[in-house]
C-alpha atoms as a PDB file:
ATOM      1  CA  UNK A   1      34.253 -15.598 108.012  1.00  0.00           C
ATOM      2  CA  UNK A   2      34.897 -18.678 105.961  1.00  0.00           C
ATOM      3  CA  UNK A   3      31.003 -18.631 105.060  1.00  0.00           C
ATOM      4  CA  UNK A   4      30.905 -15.188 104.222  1.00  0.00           C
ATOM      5  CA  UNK A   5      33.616 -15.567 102.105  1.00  0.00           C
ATOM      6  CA  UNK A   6      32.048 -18.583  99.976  1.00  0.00           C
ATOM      7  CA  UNK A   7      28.817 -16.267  99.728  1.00  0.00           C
ATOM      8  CA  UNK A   8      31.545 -13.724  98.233  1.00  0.00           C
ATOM      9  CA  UNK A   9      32.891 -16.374  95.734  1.00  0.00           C
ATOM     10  CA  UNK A  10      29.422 -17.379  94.577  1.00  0.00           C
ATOM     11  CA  UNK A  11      28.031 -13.544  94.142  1.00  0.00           C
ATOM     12  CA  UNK A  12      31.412 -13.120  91.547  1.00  0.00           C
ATOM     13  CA  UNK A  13      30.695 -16.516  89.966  1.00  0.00           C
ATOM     14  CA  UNK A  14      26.748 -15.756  88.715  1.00  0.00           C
ATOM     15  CA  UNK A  15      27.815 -12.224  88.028  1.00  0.00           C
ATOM     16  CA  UNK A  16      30.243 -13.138  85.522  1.00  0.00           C
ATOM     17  CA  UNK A  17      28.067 -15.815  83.894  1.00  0.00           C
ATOM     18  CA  UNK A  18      25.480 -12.830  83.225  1.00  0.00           C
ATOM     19  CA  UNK A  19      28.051 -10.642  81.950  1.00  0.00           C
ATOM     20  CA  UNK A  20      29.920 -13.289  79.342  1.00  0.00           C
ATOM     21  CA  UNK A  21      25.961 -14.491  78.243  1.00  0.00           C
ATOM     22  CA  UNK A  22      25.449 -10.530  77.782  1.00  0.00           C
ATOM     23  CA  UNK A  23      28.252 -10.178  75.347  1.00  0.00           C
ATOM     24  CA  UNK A  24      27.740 -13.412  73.451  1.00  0.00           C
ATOM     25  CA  UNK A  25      26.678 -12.674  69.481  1.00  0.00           C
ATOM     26  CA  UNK A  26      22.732 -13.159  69.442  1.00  0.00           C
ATOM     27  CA  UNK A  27      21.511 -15.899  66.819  1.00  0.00           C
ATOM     28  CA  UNK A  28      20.700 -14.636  63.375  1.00  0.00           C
ATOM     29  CA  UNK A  29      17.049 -15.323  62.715  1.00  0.00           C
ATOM     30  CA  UNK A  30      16.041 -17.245  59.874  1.00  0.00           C
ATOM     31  CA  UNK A  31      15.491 -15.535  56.620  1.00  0.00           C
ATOM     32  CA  UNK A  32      11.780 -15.803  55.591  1.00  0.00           C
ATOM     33  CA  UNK A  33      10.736 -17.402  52.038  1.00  0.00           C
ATOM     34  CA  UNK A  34      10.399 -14.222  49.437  1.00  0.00           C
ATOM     35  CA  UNK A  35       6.537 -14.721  48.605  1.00  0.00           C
ATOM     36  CA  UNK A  36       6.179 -15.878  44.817  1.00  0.00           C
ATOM     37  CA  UNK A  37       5.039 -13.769  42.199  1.00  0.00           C
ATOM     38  CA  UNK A  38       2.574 -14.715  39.602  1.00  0.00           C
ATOM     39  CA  UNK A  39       2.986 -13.917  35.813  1.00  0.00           C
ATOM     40  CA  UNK A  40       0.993 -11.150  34.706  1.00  0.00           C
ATOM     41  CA  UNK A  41      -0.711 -11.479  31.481  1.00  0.00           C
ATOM     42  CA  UNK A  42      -0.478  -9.247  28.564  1.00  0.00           C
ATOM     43  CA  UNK A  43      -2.977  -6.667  28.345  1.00  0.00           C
ATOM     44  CA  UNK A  44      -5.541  -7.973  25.333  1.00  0.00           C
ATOM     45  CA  UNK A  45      -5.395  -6.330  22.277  1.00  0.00           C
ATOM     46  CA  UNK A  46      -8.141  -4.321  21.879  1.00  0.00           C
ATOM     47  CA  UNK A  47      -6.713  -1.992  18.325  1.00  0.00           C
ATOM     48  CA  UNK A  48      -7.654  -2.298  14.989  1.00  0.00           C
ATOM     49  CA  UNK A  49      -5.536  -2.899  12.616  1.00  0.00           C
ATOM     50  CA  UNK A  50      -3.493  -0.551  11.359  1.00  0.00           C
ATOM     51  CA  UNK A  51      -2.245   0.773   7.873  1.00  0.00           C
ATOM     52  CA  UNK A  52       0.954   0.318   7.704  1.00  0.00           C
ATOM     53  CA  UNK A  53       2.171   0.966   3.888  1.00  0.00           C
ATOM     54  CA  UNK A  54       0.746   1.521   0.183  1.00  0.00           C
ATOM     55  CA  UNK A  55       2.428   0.337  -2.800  1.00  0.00           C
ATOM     56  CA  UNK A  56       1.256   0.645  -6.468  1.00  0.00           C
ATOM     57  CA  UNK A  57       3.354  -1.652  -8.843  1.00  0.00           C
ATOM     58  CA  UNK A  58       2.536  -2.678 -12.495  1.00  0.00           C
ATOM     59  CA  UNK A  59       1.217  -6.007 -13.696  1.00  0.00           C
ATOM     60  CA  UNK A  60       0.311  -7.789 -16.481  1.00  0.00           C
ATOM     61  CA  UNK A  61      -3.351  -9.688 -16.781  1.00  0.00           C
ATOM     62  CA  UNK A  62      -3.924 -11.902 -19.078  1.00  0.00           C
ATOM     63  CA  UNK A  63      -7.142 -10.186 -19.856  1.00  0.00           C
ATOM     64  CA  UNK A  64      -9.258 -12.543 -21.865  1.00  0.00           C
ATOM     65  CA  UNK A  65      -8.514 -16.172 -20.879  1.00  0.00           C
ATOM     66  CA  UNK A  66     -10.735 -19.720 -21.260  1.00  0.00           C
ATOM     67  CA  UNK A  67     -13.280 -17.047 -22.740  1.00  0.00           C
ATOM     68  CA  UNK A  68     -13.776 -15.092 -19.416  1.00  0.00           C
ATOM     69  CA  UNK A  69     -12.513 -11.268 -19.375  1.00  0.00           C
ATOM     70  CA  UNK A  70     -11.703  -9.770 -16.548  1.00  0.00           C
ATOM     71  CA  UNK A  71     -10.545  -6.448 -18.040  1.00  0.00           C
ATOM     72  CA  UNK A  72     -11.424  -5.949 -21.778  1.00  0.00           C
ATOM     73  CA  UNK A  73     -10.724  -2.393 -23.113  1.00  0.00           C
ATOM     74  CA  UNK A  74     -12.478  -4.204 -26.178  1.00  0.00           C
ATOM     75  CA  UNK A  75     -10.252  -3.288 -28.662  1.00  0.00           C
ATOM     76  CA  UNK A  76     -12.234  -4.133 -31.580  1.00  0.00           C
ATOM     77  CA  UNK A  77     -14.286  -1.050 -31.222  1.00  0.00           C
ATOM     78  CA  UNK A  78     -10.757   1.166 -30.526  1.00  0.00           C
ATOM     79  CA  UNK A  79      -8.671   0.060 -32.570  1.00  0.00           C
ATOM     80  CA  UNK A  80      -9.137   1.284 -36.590  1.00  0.00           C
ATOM     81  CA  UNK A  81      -7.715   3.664 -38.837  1.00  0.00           C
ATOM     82  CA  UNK A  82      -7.435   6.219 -36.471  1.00  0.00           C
ATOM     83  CA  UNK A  83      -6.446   5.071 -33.314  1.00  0.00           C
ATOM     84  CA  UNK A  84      -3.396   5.193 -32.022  1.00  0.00           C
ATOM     85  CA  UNK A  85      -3.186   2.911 -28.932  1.00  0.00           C
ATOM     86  CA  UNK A  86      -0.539   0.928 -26.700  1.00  0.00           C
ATOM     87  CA  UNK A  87      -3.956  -1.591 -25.619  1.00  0.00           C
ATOM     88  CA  UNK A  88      -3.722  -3.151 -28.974  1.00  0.00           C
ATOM     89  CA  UNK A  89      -1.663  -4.940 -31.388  1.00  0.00           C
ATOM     90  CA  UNK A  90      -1.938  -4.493 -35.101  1.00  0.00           C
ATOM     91  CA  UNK A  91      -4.900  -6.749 -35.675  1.00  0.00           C
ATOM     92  CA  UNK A  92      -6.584  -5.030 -32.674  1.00  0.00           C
ATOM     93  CA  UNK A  93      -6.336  -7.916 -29.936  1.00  0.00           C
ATOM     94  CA  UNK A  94      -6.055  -6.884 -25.937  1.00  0.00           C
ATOM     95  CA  UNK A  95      -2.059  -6.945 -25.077  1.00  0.00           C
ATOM     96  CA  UNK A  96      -2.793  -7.270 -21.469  1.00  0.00           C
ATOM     97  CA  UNK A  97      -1.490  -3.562 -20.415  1.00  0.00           C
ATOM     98  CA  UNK A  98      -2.935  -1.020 -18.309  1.00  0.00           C
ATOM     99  CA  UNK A  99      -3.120  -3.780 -15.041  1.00  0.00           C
ATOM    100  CA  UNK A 100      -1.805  -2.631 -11.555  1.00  0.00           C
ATOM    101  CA  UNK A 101      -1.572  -3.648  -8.339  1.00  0.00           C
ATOM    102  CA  UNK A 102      -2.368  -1.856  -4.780  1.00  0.00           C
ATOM    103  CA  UNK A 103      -0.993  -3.892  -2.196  1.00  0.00           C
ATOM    104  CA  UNK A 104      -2.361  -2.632   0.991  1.00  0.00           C
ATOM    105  CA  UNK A 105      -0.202  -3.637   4.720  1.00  0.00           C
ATOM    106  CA  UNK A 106      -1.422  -3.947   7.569  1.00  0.00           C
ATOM    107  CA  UNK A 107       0.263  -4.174  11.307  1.00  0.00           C
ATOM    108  CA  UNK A 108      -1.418  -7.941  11.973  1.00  0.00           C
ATOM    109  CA  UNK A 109      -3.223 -10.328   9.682  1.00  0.00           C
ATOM    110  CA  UNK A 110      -6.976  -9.377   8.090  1.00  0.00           C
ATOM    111  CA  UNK A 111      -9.974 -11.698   8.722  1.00  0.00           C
ATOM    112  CA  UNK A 112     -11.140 -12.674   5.175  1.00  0.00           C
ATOM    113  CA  UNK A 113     -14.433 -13.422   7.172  1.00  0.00           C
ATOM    114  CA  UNK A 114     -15.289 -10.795   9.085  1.00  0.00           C
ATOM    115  CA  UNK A 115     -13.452  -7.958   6.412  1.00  0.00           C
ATOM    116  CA  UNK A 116     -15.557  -9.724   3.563  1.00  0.00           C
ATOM    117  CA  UNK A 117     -16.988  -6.498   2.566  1.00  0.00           C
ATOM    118  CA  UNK A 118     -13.708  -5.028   1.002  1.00  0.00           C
ATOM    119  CA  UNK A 119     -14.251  -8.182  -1.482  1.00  0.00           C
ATOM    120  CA  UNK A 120     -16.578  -6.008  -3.059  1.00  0.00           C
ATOM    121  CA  UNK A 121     -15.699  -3.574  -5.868  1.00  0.00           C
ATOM    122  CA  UNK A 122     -18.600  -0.958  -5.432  1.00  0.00           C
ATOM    123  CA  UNK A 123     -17.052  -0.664  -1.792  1.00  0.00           C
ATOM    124  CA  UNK A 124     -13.542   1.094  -3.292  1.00  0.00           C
ATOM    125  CA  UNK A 125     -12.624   4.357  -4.335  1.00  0.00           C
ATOM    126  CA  UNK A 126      -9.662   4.432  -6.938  1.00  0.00           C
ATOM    127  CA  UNK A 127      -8.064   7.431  -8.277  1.00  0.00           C
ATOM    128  CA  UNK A 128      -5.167   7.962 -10.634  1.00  0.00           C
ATOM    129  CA  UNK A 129      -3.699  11.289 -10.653  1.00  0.00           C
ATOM    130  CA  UNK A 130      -0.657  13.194 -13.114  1.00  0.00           C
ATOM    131  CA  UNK A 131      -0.750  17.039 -13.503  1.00  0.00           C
ATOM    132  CA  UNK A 132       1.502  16.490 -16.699  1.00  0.00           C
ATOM    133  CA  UNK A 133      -1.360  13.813 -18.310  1.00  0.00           C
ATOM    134  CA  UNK A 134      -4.306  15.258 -21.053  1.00  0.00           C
ATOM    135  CA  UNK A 135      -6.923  14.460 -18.149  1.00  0.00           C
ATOM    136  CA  UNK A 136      -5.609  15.099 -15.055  1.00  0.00           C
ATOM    137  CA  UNK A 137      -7.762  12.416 -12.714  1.00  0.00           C
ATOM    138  CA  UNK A 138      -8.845   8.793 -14.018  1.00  0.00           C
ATOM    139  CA  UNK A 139     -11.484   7.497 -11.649  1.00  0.00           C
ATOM    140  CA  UNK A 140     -12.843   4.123 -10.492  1.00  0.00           C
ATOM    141  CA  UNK A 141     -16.300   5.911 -10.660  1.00  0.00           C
ATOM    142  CA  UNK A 142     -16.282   7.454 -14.009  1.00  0.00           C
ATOM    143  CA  UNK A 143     -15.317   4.543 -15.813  1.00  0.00           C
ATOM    144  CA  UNK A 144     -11.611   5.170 -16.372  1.00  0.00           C
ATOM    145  CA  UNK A 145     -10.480   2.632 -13.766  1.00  0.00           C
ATOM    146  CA  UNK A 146     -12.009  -1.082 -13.509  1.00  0.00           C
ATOM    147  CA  UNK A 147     -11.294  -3.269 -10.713  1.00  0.00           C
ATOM    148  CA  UNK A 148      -9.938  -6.574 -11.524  1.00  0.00           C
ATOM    149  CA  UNK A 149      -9.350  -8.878  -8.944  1.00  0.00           C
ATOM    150  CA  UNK A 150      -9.597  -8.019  -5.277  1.00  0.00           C
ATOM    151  CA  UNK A 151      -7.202 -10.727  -2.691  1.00  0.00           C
ATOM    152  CA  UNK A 152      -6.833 -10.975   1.639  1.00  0.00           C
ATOM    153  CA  UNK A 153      -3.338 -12.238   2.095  1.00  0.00           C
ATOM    154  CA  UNK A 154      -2.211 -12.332   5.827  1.00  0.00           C
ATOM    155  CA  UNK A 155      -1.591  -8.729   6.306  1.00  0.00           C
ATOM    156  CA  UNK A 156      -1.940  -7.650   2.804  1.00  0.00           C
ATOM    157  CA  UNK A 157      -5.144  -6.697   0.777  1.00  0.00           C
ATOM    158  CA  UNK A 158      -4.424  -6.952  -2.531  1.00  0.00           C
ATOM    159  CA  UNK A 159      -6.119  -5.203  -5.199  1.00  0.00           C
ATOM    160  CA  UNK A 160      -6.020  -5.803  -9.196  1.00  0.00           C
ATOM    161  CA  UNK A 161      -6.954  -2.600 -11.450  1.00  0.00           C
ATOM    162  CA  UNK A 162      -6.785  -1.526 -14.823  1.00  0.00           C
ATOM    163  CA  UNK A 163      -6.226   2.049 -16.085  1.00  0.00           C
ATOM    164  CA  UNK A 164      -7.165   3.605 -19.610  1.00  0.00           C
ATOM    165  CA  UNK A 165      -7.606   6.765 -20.537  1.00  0.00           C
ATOM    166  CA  UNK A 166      -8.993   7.632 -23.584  1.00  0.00           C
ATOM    167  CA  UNK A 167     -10.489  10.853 -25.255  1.00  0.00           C
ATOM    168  CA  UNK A 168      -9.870  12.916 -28.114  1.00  0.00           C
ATOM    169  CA  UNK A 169      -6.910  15.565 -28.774  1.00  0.00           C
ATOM    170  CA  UNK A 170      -7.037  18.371 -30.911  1.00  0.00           C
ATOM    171  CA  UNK A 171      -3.839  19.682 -32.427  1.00  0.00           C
ATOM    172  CA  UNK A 172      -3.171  22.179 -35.319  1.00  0.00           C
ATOM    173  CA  UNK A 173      -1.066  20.867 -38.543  1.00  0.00           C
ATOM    174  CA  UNK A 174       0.862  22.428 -40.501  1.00  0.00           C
ATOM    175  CA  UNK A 175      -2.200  22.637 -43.274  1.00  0.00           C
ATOM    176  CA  UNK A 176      -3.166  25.431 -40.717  1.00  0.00           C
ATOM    177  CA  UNK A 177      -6.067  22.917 -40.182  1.00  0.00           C
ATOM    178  CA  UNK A 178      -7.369  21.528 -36.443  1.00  0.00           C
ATOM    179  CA  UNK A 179      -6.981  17.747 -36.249  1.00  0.00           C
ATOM    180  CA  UNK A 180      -8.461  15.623 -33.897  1.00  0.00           C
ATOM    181  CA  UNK A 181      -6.809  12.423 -32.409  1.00  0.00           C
ATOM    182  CA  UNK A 182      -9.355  10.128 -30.916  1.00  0.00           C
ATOM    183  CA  UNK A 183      -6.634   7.949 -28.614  1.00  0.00           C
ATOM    184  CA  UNK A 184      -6.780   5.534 -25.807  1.00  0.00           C
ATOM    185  CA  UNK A 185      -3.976   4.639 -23.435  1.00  0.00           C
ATOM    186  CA  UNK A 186      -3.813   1.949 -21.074  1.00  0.00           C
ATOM    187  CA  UNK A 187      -1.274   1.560 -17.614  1.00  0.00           C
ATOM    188  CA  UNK A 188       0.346   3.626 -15.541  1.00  0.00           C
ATOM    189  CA  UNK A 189       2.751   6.143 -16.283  1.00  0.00           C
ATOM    190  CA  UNK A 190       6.104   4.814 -13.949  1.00  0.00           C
ATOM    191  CA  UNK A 191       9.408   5.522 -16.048  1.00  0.00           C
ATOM    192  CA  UNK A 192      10.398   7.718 -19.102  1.00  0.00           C
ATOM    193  CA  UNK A 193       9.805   4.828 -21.419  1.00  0.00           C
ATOM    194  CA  UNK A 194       5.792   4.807 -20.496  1.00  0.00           C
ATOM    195  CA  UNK A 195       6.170   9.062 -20.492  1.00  0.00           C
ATOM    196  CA  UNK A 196       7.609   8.919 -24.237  1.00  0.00           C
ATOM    197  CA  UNK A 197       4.807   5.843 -24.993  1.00  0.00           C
ATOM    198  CA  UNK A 198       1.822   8.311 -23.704  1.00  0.00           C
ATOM    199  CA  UNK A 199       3.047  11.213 -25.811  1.00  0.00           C
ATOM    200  CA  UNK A 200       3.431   8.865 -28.751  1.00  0.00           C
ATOM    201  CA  UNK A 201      -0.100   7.535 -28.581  1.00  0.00           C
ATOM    202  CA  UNK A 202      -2.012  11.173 -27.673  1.00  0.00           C
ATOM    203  CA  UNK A 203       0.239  12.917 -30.838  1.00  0.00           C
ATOM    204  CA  UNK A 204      -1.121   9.880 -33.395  1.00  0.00           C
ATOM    205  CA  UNK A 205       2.736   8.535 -33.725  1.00  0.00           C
ATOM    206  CA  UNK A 206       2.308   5.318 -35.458  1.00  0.00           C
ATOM    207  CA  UNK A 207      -1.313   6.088 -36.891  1.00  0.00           C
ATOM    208  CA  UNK A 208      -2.612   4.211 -39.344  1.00  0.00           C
ATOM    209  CA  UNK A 209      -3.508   6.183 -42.312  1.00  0.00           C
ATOM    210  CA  UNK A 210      -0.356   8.694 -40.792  1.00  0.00           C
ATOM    211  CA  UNK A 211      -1.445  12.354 -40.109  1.00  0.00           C
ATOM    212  CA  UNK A 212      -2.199  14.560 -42.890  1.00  0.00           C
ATOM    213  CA  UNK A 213       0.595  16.829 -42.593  1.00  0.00           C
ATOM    214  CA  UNK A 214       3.021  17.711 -39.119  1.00  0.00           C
ATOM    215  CA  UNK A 215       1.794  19.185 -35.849  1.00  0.00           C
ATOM    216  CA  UNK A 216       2.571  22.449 -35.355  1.00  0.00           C
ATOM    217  CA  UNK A 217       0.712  22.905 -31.953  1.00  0.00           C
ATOM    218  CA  UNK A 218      -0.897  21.492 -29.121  1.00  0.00           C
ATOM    219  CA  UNK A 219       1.681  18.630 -29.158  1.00  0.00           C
ATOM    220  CA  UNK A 220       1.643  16.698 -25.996  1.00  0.00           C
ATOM    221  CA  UNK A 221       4.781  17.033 -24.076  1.00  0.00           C
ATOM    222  CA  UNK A 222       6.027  13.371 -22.558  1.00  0.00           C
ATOM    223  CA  UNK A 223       4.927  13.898 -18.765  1.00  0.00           C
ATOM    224  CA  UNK A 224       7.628  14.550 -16.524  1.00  0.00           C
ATOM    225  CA  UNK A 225       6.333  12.993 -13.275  1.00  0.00           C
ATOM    226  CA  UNK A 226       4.859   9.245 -12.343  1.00  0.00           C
ATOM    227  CA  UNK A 227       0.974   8.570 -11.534  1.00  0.00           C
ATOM    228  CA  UNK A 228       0.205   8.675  -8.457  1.00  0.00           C
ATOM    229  CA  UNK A 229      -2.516   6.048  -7.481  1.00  0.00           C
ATOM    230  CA  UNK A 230      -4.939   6.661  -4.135  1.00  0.00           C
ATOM    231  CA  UNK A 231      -7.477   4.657  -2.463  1.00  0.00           C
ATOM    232  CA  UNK A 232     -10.219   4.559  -0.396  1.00  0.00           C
ATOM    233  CA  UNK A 233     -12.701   2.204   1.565  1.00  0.00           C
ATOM    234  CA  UNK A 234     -16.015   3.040   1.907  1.00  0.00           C
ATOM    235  CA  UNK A 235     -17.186   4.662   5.396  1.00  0.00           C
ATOM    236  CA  UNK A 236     -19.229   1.336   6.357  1.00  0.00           C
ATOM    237  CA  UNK A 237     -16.675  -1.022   5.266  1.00  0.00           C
ATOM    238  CA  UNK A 238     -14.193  -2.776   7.884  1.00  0.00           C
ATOM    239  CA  UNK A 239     -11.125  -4.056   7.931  1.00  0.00           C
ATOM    240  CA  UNK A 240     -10.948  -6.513  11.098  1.00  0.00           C
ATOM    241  CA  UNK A 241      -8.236  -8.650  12.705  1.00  0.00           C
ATOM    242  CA  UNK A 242      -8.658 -12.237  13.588  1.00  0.00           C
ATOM    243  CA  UNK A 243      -9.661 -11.258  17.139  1.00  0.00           C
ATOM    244  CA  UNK A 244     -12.414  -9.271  15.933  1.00  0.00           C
ATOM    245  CA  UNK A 245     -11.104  -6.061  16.444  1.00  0.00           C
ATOM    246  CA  UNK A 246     -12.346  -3.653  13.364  1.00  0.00           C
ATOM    247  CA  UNK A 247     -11.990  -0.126  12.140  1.00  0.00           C
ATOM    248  CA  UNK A 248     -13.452   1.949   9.061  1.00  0.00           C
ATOM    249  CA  UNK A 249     -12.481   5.056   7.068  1.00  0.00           C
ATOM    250  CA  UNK A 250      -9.075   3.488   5.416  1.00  0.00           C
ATOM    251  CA  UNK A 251      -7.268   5.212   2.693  1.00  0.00           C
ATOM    252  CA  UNK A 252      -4.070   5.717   1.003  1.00  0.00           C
ATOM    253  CA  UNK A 253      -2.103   6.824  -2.033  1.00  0.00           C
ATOM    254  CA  UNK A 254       1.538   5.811  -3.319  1.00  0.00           C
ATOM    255  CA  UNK A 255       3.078   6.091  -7.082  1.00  0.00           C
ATOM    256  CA  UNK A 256       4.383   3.586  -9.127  1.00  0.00           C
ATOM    257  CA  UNK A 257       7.866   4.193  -9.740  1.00  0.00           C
ATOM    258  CA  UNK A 258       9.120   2.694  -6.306  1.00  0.00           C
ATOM    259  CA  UNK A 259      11.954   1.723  -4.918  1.00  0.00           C
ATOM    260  CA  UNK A 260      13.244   4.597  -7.181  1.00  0.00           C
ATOM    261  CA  UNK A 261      10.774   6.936  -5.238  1.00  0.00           C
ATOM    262  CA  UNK A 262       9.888   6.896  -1.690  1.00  0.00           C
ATOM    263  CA  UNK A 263       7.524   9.944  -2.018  1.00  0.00           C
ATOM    264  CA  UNK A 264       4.736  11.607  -4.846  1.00  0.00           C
ATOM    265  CA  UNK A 265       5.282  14.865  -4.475  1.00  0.00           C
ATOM    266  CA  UNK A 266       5.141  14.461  -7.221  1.00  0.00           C
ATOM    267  CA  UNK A 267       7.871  11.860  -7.889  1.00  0.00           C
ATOM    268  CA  UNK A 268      10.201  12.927 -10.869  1.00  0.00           C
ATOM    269  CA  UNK A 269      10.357   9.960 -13.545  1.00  0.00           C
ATOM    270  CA  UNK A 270      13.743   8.025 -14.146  1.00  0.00           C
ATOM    271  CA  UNK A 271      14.365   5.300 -16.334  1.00  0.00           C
ATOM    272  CA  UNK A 272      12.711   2.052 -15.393  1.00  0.00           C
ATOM    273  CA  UNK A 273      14.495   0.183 -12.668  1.00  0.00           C
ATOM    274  CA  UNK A 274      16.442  -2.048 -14.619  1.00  0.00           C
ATOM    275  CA  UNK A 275      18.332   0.798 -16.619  1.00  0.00           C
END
């Protein structure tokens, strides 16, 4: 009995060892390193660069210096008795009018190197455009624009023109006689003081010997909107970054009367900036 008992005893014992061990809280495993990430690059830039503004402003360029001229609208033959010009003084010197500036931006900076070609005059298209001027469209190509001075800057190409128009303008006087007015007119038209300047010069004001007798028609009316200037790059010129990344066909267009003007459409003159 007694032995049957201790087998009794023993049975209980190992039973409630495996129950407690059943109930105990199993171990938390260990957490596993988080595998490390490498940095990815940045994808390469493959674009061209891109146009990112136009702006025309006026300039003045000393036009003849240590005997080199740049821009000469070679006022000796213009100026005489019967011109009446703002590219002149009175003893018919260059007054270094008529210069402008087209500051071209781009997203990223230009390779002077590999863009070398926009160095080159012949390679640019320049246009300057007023509905409200005696001849409507000055070009680069017929003469009426020269290119000056052509600059890479970081971002910017910089480009250094000179404007003149010049022609002859009939009006009627008051002798019931036709007159002409052989004129020339250098710079951009920007502000109401250049508008008044480019009637004055196209209606003889200032003339020396005067007019003959008053206009009574074909006056020229002061023009009521600014120039608008455009460009253009050849088709095989390009404009590259310093990785080597290029594009061709650039243009663009802008007038000269900004920050008064955002816009040409056209762009109604104000007084000049400082008024």
């Amino acid at each position: 009995m007694k032995k049957n008992l201790w087998v009794l005893l023993a049975l209980s014992a190992l039973i409630a060892m495996f129950v407690i061990a059943g109930c105990a809280p199993k171990p938390s495993p260990s957490p596993s390193p988080s595998p490390t990430t490498e940095p990815t690059a940045p994808p390469a830039d493959t674009k061209c660069p891109e146009l990112v503004s136009t702006e025309v402003v006026k300039t003045y360029y000393n036009v003849c210096s240590a005997g080199s001229c740049g821009w000469d609208p070679v006022c000796s033959e213009l100026y005489s008795g019967l011109y009446s010009t703002n590219c002149c003084d009175a003893v018919g010197d260059p007054i270094g009018t008529g210069a402008f500036k087209i500051i071209i931006t781009f997203n990223e900076n230009i390779d002077p190197i590999k863009s070398s070609c926009v160095l080159n005059p012949l390679n640019w298209v320049i246009e300057v455009t007023n509905p409200d001027r005696f001849e409507k469209k000055l070009t680069k190509e017929l003469g009426d624009v020269q290119i000056v001075d052509i600059a890479i800057d970081g971002k910017q190409i910089i480009v250094t023109a000179a404007v003149m128009e010049m022609g002859d303008h009939d009006v009627w006087l008051l002798t019931n006689e036709q007159f002409p007015i052989p004129y020339a007119f250098c710079g951009l038209i920007c502000n109401i003081d250049d508008a008044n300047s480019y009637a004055n010069v196209l209606n003889g004001v200032g003339m020396v010997p005067p007019l003959p007798a008053p206009i009574i028609s074909g006056a020229i009316i002061a023009p009521t909107v600014a120039d608008e200037v455009y460009w253009k790059l050849s088709s095989g010129c390009v404009v590259s970054d310093e990785l080597g990344n290029w594009c061709c066909g650039y243009d663009g267009k802008d007038c000269c009367v900004e920050p008064i003007c955002e816009t040409c459409a056209p762009c109604p003159l104000e007084g000049s900036i400082c008024q």
